[in-house]
Protein backbone atom coordinates (compact mmCIF):
# COMPACT_ATOMS: atom_id res chain seq x y z
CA UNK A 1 18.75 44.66 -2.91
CA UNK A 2 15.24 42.50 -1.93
CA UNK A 3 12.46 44.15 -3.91
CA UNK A 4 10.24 42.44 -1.16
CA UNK A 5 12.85 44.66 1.80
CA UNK A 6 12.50 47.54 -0.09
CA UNK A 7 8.47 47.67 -0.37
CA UNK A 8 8.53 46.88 3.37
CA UNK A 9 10.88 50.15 4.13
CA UNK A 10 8.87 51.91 1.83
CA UNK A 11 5.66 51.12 3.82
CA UNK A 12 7.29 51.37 7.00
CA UNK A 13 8.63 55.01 5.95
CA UNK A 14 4.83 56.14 4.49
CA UNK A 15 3.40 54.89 7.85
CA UNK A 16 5.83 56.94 9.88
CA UNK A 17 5.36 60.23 7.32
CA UNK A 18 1.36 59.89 8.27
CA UNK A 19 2.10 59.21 11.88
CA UNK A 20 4.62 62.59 11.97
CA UNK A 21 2.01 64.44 9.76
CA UNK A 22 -0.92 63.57 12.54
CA UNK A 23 1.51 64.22 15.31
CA UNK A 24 2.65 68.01 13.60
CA UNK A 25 -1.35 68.96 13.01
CA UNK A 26 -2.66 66.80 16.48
CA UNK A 27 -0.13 65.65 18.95
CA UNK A 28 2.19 68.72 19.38
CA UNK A 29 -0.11 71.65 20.06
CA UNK A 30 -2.26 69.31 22.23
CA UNK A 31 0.62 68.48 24.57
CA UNK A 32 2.48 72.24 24.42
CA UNK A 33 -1.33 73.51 25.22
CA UNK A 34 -1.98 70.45 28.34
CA UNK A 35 1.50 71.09 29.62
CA UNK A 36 0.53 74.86 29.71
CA UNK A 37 -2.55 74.38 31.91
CA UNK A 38 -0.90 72.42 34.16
CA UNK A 39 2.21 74.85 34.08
CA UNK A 40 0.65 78.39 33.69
CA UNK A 41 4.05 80.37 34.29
CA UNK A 42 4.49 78.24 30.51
CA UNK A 43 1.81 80.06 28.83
CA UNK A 44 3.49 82.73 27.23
CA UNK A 45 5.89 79.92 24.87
CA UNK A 46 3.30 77.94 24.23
CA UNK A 47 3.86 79.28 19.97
CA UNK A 48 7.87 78.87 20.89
CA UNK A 49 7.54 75.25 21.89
CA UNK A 50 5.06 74.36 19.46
CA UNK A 51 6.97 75.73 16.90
CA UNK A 52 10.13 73.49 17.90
CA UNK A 53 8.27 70.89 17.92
CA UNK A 54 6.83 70.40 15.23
CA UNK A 55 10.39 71.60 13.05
CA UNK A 56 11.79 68.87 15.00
CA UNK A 57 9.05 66.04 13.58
CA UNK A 58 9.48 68.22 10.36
CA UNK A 59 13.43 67.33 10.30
CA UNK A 60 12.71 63.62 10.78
CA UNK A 61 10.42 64.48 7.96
CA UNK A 62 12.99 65.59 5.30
CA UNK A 63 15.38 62.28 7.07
CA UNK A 64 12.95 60.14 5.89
CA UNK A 65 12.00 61.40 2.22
CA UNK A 66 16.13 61.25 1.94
CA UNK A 67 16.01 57.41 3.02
CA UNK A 68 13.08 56.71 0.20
CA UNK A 69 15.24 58.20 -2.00
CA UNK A 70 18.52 56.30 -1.12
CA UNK A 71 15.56 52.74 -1.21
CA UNK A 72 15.00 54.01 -4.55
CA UNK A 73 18.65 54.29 -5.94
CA UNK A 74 19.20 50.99 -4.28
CA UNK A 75 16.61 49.29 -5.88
CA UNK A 76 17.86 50.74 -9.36
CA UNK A 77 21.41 49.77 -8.34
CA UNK A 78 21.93 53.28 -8.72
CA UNK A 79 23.52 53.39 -5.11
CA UNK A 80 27.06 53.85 -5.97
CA UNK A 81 27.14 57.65 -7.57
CA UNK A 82 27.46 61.05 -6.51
CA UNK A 83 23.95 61.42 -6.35
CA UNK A 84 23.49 59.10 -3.31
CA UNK A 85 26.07 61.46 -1.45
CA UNK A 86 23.61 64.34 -1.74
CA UNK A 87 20.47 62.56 -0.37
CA UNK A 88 23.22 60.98 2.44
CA UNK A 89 24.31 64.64 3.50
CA UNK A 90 20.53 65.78 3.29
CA UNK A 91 20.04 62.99 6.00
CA UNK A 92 22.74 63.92 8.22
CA UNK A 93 21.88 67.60 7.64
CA UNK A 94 18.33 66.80 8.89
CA UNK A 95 19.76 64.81 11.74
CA UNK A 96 22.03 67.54 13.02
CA UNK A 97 19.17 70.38 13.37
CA UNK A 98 16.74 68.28 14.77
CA UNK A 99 20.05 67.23 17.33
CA UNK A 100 20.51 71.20 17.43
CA UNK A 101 16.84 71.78 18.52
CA UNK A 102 16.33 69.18 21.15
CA UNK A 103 20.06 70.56 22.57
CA UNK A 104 19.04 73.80 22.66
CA UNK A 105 15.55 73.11 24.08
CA UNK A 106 17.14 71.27 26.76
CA UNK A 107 19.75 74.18 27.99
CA UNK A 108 16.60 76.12 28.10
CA UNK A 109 14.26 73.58 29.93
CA UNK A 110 17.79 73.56 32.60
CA UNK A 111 18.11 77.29 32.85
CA UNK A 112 14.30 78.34 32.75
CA UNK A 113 12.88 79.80 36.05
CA UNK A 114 10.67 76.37 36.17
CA UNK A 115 13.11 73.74 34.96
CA UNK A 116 10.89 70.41 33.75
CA UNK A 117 10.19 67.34 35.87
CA UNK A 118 13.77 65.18 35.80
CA UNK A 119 12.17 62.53 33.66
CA UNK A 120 11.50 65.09 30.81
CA UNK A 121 15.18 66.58 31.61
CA UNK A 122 16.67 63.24 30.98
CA UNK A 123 14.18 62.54 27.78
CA UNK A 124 15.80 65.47 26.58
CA UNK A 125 19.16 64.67 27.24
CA UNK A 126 18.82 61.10 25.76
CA UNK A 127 17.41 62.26 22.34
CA UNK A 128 20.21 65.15 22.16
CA UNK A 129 23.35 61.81 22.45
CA UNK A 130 21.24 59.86 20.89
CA UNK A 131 21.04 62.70 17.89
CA UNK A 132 25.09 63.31 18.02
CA UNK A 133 25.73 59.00 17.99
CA UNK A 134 23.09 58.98 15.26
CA UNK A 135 25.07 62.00 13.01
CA UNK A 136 28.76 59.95 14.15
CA UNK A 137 27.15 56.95 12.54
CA UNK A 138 26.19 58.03 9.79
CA UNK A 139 29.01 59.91 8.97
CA UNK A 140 31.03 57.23 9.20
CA UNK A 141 28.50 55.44 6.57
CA UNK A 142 29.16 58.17 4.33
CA UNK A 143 32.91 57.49 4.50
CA UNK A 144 32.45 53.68 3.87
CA UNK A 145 29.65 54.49 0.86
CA UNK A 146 32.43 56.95 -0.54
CA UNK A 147 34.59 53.90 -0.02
CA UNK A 148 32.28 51.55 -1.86
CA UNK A 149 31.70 53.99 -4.90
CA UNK A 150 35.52 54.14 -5.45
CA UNK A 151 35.63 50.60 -5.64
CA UNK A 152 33.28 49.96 -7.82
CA UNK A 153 34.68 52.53 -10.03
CA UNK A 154 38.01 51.16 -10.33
CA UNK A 155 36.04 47.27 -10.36
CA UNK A 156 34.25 48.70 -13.67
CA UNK A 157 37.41 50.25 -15.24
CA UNK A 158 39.19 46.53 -14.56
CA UNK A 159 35.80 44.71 -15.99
């Protein structure tokens, strides 16, 4: 793979860890607290929502450490092993509880006494398909690295 591709994911992935890192500490408990003064019946989650929040940037967290480690098998040509499989299915793993929170947040922001405005509703719903399309996808890139990895097997067996 590019050496020059894989830097520029690699700084493109330490950017976005810093960015998630600010948003956890900053971003998170300063929205859950604004959206509590302007909605005081939401007071008393304030530490619920927070909480989900910031396990949800926390999943994308762990998503992305797996990806730097999948750059760095690829840039070993190390791609192709059982190894890779494990920081794939730590990926998808990732991918499906932070899917599983923002699914479950929204049945509760629908049922709550105070449902959210309609544009958050529909936020909610679009990360939530968005989260289910992204763990179809790559599961089917799992199946087509497993794919790959038997063929280069039998290719070095030939060779």
């Amino acid at each position: 793979m590019n050496r020059i591709a894989i830097h520029i994911l690699r700084c493109c992935i330490a950017f976005a860890l810093l960015v998630s890192v600010f948003g956890q500490v900053v971003v998170i408990p300063n929205a859950v607290a604004d959206e509590a003064e302007l909605y005081p019946e939401l007071a008393d989650r304030v530490a619920a929502y927070t909480a989900v929040g910031i396990i949800g940037v926390l999943c994308v967290q762990i998503a992305l450490v797996a990806v730097w480690a999948l750059l760095s098998m690829a840039h070993a040509d190390r791609l192709f092993s059982e190894r890779a499989f494990r920081w794939v299915d730590v990926v998808i793993g990732a991918t499906v509880a932070a899917t599983a929170l923002t699914s479950g947040f929204g049945v509760h922001m629908l049922f709550s006494t105070q449902p959210g405005p309609p544009a958050q509703i529909l936020g909610v719903a679009g990360l939530t398909f968005g989260g289910f399309a992204l763990v179809l996808a790559m599961l089917v890139m799992r199946g087509l690295l497993r794919k790959a990895t038997a063929l280069e097997g039998e290719l070095a067996e030939v060779v």
